[in-house]
Protein backbone atom coordinates (compact mmCIF):
# COMPACT_ATOMS: atom_id res chain seq x y z
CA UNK A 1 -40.92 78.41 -58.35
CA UNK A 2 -41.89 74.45 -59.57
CA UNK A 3 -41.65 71.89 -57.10
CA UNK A 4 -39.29 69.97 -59.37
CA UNK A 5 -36.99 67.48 -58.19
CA UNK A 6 -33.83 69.75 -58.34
CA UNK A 7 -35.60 72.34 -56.94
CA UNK A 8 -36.60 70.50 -53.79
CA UNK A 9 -33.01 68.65 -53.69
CA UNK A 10 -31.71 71.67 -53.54
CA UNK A 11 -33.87 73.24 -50.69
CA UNK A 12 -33.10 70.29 -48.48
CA UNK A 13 -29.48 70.53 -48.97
CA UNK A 14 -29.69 74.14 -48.25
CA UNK A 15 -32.15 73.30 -45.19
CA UNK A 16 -29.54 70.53 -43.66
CA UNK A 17 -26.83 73.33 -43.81
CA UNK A 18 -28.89 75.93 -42.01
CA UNK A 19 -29.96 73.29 -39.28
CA UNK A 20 -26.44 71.93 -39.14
CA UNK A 21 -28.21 68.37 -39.21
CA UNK A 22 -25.52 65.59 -40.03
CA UNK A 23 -26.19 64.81 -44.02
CA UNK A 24 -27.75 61.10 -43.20
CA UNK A 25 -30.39 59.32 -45.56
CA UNK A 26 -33.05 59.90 -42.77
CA UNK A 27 -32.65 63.34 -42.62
CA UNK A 28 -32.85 64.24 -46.19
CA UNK A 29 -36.50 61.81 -46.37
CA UNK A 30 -37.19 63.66 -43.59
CA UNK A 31 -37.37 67.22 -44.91
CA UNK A 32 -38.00 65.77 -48.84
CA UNK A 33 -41.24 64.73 -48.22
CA UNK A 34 -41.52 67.48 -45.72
CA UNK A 35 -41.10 70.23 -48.20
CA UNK A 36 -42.49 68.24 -51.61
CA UNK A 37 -45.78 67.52 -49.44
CA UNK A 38 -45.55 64.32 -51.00
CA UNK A 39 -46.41 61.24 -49.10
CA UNK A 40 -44.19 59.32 -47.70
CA UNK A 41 -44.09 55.47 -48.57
CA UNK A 42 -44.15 52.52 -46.48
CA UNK A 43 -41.34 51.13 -45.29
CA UNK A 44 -40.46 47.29 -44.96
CA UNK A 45 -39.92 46.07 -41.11
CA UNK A 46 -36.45 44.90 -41.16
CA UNK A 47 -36.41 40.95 -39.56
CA UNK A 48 -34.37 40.32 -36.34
CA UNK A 49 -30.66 39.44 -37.01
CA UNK A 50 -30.40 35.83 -37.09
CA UNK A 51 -27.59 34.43 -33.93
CA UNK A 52 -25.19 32.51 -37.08
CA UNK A 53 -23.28 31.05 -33.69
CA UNK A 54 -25.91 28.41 -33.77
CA UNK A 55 -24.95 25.42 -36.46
CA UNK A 56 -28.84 25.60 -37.31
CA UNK A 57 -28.08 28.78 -38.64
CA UNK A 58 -26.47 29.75 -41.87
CA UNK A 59 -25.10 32.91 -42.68
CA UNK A 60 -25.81 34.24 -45.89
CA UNK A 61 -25.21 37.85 -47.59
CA UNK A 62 -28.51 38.79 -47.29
CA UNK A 63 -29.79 41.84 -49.64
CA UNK A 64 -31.18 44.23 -46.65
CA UNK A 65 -33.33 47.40 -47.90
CA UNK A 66 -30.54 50.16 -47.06
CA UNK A 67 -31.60 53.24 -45.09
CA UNK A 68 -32.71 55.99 -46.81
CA UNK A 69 -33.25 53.74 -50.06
CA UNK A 70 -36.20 55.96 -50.95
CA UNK A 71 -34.29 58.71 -50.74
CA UNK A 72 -31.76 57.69 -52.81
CA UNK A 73 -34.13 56.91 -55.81
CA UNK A 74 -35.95 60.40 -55.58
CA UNK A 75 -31.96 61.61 -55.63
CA UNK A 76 -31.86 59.33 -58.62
CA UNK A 77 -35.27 61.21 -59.67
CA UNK A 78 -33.61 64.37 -59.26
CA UNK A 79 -30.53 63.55 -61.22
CA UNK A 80 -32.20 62.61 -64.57
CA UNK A 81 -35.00 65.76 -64.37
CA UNK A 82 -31.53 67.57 -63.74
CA UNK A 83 -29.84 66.38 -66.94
CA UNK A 84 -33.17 66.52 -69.03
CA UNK A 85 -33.55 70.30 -68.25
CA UNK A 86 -29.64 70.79 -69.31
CA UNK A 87 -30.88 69.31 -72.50
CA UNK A 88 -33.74 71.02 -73.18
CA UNK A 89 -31.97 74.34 -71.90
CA UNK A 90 -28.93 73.62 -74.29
CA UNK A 91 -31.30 72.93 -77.25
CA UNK A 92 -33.41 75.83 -76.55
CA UNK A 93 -30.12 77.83 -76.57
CA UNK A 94 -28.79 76.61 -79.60
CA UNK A 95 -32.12 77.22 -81.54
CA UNK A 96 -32.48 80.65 -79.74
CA UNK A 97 -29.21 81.46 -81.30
CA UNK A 98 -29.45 80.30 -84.51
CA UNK A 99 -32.43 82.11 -85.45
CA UNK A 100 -30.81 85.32 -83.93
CA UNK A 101 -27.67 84.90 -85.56
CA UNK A 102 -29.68 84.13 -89.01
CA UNK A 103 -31.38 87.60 -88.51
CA UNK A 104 -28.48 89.21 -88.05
CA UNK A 105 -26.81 88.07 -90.74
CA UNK A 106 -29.36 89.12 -93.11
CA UNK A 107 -28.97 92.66 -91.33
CA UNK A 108 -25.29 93.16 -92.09
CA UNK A 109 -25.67 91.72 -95.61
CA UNK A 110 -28.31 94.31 -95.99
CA UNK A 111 -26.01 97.14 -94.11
CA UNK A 112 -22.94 96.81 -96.39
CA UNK A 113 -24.80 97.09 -99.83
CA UNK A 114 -26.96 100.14 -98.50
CA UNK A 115 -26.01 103.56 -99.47
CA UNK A 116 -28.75 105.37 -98.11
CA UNK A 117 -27.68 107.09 -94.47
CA UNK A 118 -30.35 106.44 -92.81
CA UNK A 119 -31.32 103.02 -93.35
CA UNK A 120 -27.47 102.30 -92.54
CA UNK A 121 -28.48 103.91 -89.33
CA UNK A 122 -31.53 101.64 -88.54
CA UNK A 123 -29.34 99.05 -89.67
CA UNK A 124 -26.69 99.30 -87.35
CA UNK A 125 -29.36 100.06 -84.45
CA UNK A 126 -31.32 96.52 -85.34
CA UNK A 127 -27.28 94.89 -85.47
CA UNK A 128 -26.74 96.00 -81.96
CA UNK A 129 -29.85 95.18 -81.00
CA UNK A 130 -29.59 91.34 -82.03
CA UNK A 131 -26.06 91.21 -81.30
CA UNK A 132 -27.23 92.07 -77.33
CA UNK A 133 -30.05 89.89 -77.45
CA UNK A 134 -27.98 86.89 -78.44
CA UNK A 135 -25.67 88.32 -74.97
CA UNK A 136 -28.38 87.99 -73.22
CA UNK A 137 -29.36 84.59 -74.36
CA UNK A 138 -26.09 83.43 -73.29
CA UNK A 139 -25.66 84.89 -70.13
CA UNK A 140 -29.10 84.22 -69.25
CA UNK A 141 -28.21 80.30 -70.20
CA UNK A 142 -24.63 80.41 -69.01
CA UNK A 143 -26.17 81.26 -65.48
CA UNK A 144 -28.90 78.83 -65.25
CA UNK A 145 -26.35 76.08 -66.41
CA UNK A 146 -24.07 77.72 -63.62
CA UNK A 147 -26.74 77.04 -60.73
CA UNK A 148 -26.95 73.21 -62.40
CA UNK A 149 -23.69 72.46 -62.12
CA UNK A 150 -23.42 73.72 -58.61
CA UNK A 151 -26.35 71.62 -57.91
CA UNK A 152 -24.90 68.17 -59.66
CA UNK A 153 -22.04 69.29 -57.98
CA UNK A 154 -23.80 69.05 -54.32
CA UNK A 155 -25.69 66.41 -55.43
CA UNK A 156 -22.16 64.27 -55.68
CA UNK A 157 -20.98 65.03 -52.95
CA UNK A 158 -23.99 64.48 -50.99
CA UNK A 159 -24.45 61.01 -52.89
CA UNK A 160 -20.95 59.96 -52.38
CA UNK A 161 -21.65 60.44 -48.26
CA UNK A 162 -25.07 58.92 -48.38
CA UNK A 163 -23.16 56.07 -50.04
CA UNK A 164 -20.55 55.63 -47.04
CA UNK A 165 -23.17 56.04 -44.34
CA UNK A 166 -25.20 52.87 -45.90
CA UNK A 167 -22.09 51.15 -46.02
CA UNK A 168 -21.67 51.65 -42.80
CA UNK A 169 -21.85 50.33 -39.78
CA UNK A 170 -22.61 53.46 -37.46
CA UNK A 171 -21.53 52.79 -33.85
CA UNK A 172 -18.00 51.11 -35.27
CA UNK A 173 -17.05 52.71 -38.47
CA UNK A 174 -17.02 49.40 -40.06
CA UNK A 175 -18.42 47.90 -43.24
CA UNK A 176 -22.43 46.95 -42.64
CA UNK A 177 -23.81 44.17 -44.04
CA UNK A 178 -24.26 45.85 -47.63
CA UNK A 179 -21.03 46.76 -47.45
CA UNK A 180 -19.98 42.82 -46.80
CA UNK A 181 -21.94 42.26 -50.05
CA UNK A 182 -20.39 44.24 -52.20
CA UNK A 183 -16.80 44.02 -50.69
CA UNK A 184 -16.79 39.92 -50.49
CA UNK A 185 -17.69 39.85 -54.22
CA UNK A 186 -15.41 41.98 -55.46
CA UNK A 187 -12.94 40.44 -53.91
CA UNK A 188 -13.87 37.20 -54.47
CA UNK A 189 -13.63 37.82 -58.52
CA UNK A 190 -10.64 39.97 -57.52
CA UNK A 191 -8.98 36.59 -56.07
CA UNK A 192 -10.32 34.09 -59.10
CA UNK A 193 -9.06 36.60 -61.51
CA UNK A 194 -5.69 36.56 -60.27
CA UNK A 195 -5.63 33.03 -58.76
CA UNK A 196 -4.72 34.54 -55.32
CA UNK A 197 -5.76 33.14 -51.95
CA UNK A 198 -8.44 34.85 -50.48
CA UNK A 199 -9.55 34.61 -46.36
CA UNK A 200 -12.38 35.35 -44.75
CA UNK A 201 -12.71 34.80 -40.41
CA UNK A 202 -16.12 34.94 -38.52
CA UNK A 203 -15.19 36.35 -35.37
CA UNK A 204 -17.20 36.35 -32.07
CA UNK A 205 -16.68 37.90 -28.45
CA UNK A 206 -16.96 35.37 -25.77
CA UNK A 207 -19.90 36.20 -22.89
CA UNK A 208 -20.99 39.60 -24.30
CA UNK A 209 -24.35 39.17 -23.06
CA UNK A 210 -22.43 39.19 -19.66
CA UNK A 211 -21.13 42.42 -19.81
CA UNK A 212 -24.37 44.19 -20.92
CA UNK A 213 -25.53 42.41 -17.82
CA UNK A 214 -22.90 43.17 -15.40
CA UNK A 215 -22.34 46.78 -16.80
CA UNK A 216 -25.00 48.03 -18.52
CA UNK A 217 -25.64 48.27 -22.40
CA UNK A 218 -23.60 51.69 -22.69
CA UNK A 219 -20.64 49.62 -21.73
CA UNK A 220 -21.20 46.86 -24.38
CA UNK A 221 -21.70 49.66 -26.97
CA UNK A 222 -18.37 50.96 -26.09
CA UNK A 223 -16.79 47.00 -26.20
CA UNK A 224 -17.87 46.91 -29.23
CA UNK A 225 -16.38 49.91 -30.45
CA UNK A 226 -12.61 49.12 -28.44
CA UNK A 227 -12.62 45.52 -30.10
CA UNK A 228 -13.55 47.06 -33.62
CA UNK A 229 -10.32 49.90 -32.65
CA UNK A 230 -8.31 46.60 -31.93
CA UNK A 231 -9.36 45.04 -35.01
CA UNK A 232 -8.41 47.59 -37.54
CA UNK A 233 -4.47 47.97 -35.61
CA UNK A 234 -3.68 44.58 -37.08
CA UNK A 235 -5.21 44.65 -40.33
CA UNK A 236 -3.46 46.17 -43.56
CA UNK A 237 -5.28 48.86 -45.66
CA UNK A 238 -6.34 45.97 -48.19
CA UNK A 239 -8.57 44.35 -45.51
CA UNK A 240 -12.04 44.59 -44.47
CA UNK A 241 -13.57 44.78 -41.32
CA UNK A 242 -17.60 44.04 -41.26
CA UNK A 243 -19.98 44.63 -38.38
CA UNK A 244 -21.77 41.04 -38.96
CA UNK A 245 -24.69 41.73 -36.05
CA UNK A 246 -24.93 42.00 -32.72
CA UNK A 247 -20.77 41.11 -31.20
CA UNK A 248 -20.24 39.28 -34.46
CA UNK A 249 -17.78 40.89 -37.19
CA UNK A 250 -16.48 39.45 -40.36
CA UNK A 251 -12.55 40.16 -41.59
CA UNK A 252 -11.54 39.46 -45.34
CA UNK A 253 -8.00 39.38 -45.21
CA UNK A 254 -7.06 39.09 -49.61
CA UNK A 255 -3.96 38.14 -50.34
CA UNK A 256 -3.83 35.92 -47.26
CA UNK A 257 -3.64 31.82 -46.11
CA UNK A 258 -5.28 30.06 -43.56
CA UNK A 259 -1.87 30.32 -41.82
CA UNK A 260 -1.66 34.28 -42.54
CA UNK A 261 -5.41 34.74 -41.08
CA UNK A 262 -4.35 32.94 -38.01
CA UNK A 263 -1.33 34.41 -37.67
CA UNK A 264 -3.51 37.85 -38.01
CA UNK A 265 -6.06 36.99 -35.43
CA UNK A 266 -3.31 35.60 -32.89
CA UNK A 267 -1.56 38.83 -33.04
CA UNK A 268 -5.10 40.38 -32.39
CA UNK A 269 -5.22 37.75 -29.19
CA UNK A 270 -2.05 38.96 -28.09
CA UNK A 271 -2.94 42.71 -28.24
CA UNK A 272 -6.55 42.16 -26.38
CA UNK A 273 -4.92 40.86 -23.48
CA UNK A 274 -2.64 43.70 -22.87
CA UNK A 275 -5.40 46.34 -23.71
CA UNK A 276 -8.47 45.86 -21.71
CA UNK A 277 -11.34 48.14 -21.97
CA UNK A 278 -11.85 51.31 -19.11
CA UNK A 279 -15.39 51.72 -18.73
CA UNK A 280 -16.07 54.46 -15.59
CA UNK A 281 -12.35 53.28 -14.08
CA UNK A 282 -13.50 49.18 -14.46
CA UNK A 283 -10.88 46.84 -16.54
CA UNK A 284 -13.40 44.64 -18.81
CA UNK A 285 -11.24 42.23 -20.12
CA UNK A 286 -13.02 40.10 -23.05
CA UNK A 287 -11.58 37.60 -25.20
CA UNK A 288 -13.04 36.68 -28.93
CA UNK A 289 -13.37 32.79 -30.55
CA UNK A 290 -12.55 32.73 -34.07
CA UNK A 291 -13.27 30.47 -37.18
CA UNK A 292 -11.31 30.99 -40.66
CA UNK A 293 -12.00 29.81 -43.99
CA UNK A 294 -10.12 29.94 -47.81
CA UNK A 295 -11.85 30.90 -50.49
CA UNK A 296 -11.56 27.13 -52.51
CA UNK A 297 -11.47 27.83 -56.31
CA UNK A 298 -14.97 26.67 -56.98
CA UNK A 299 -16.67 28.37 -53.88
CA UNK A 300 -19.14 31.71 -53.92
CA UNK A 301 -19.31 34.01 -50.89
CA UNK A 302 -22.48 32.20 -49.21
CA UNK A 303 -20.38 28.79 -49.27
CA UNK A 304 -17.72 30.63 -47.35
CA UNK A 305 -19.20 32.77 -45.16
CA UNK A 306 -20.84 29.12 -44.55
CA UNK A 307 -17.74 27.39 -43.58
CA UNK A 308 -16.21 30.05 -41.84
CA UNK A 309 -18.98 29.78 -39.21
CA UNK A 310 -19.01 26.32 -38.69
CA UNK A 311 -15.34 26.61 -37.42
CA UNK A 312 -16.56 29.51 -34.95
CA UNK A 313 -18.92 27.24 -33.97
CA UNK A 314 -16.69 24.45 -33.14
CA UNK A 315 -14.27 27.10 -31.46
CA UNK A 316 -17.03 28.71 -29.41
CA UNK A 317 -17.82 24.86 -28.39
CA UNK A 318 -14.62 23.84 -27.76
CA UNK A 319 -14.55 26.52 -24.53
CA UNK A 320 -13.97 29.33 -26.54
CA UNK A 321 -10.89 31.81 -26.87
CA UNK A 322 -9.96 29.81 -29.59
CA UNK A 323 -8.94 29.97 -33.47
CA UNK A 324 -10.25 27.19 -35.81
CA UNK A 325 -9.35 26.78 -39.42
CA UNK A 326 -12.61 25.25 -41.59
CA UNK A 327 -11.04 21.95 -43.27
């Protein structure tokens, strides 16, 4: 069979399944170039995450190269030499049967002014003929177009996980950096559209570098995951919780005040006092410093990610454990 596009999406997908592999990017450039032979290109070195706790430092959204981004665009590949056979399929079909039907046409024209027996006979022989060729056609068609459609339709659903896990932060659950892109500006023109207040907070847990020292780095893995857990218990469904880097997360709160956001991140104070982390029968109890900032109605998503960290950065100086509200 042709090495197209479909035919090697298809083989990985059916490859993943047998190994049981999880469906990430990774896996499916893995065994795409594995099984196309093709060569696999170079991929950019990712820079260091920048510490934004430093005033020196200004956050930005930043457009990282996604995992798996080659993968996606052979997937994207795949997709059009999907649709382009369809097309030529479907146009072969409808040609295919056009010229049958055109023969037979002429046949039964021909059969009902005959009056001779036996050319009725080879008649009606050359009718059923054509009339089972042009079943074949179709079921011949109708069966490849089958198969395609059970490929687009593995191809969505493989697309529409690919698309969560690069949103993704993976050892959270929470929205990645890409995913703070796209969320912060939609809600941004969400907010201007509707003349709503919009809050974002840069939040920050206080000596984490101390408990990766004191514990080990399994036990600020699993911090990080507990104060994400914590995190999501006091937001509503129309928030957003981003993994900014390192102990550093980002919460866009629509709909919401600087009063609401502290109010949200108090409560989130509150419940990290009473719920320490167990790590191997140890209490680690952490506490977070906070800065908030509201969308103003001439400000872009850089501008406020902006100001949001220079009030963590006077809350972090101020002794930390504290909320700050950018002016």
């Amino acid at each position: 069979m042709a090495q197209t596009p479909n035919v090697i999406g298809i083989t990985v997908m059916q490859r993943l399944k047998e190994t049981g592999e999880p469906a990430t990017p990774e896996n499916y450039e893995r065994y795409y170039y594995e099984i196309s032979g093709l060569p696999r290109p170079e991929k950019a070195v990712a820079a260091d995450p920048v510490d934004v706790a430093e005033p020196a430092a200004v956050p930005a959204v930043e457009q990282h190269a996604p995992p798996g981004a080659a993968f996606c665009a052979e997937m994207m590949g795949m997709l059009r030499q999907m649709l382009q056979e369809v097309t030529d399929k479907t146009a072969t079909l409808a040609k295919d049967i056009g010229e049958k039907n055109k023969d037979l046409s002429g046949n039964v024209t021909n059969l009902k002014s005959s009056r001779d027996k036996n050319e009725i006979l080879r008649l009606l022989s050359t009718v059923v003929m054509q009339a089972g060729g042009i079943q074949n056609t179709v079921e011949a068609s109708h069966k490849d177009l089958l198969e395609t459609r059970h490929a687009l339709t593995s191809m969505q659903e493989e697309l529409a996980e690919t698309r969560q896990l690069l949103n993704e932060d993976a050892l959270t659950g929470a929205l990645n950096r890409r995913g703070l892109d796209q969320t912060l500006m939609r809600e941004i023109a969400r907010a201007q559209r509707l003349s709503s207040k919009l809050s974002l907070a840069m939040v920050d847990l206080d000596f984490f570098k101390k408990v990766n020292d004191e514990h080990g780095h399994e036990a600020g893995d699993q911090l990080l995951v507990h104060f994400a857990s914590l995190i999501k218990s006091v937001l509503r469904k129309s928030d957003a919780l981003v993994r900014y880097g390192g102990e550093e997360f980002t919460l866009i709160l629509p709909e919401t005040d600087g009063r609401g956001a502290h109010f949200v991140l108090a409560r989130l104070q509150q419940l990290m006092s009473k719920s320490p982390l167990i790590f191997e029968g140890l209490e680690i109890n952490t506490t977070f410093s906070a800065g908030i900032a509201t969308l103003r109605d001439d400000e872009n998503g850089h501008a406020l990610l902006r100001r949001a960290d220079e009030a963590l950065y006077v809350a972090k100086n101020g002794g930390r454990n504290a909320i700050k509200i950018a002016s």
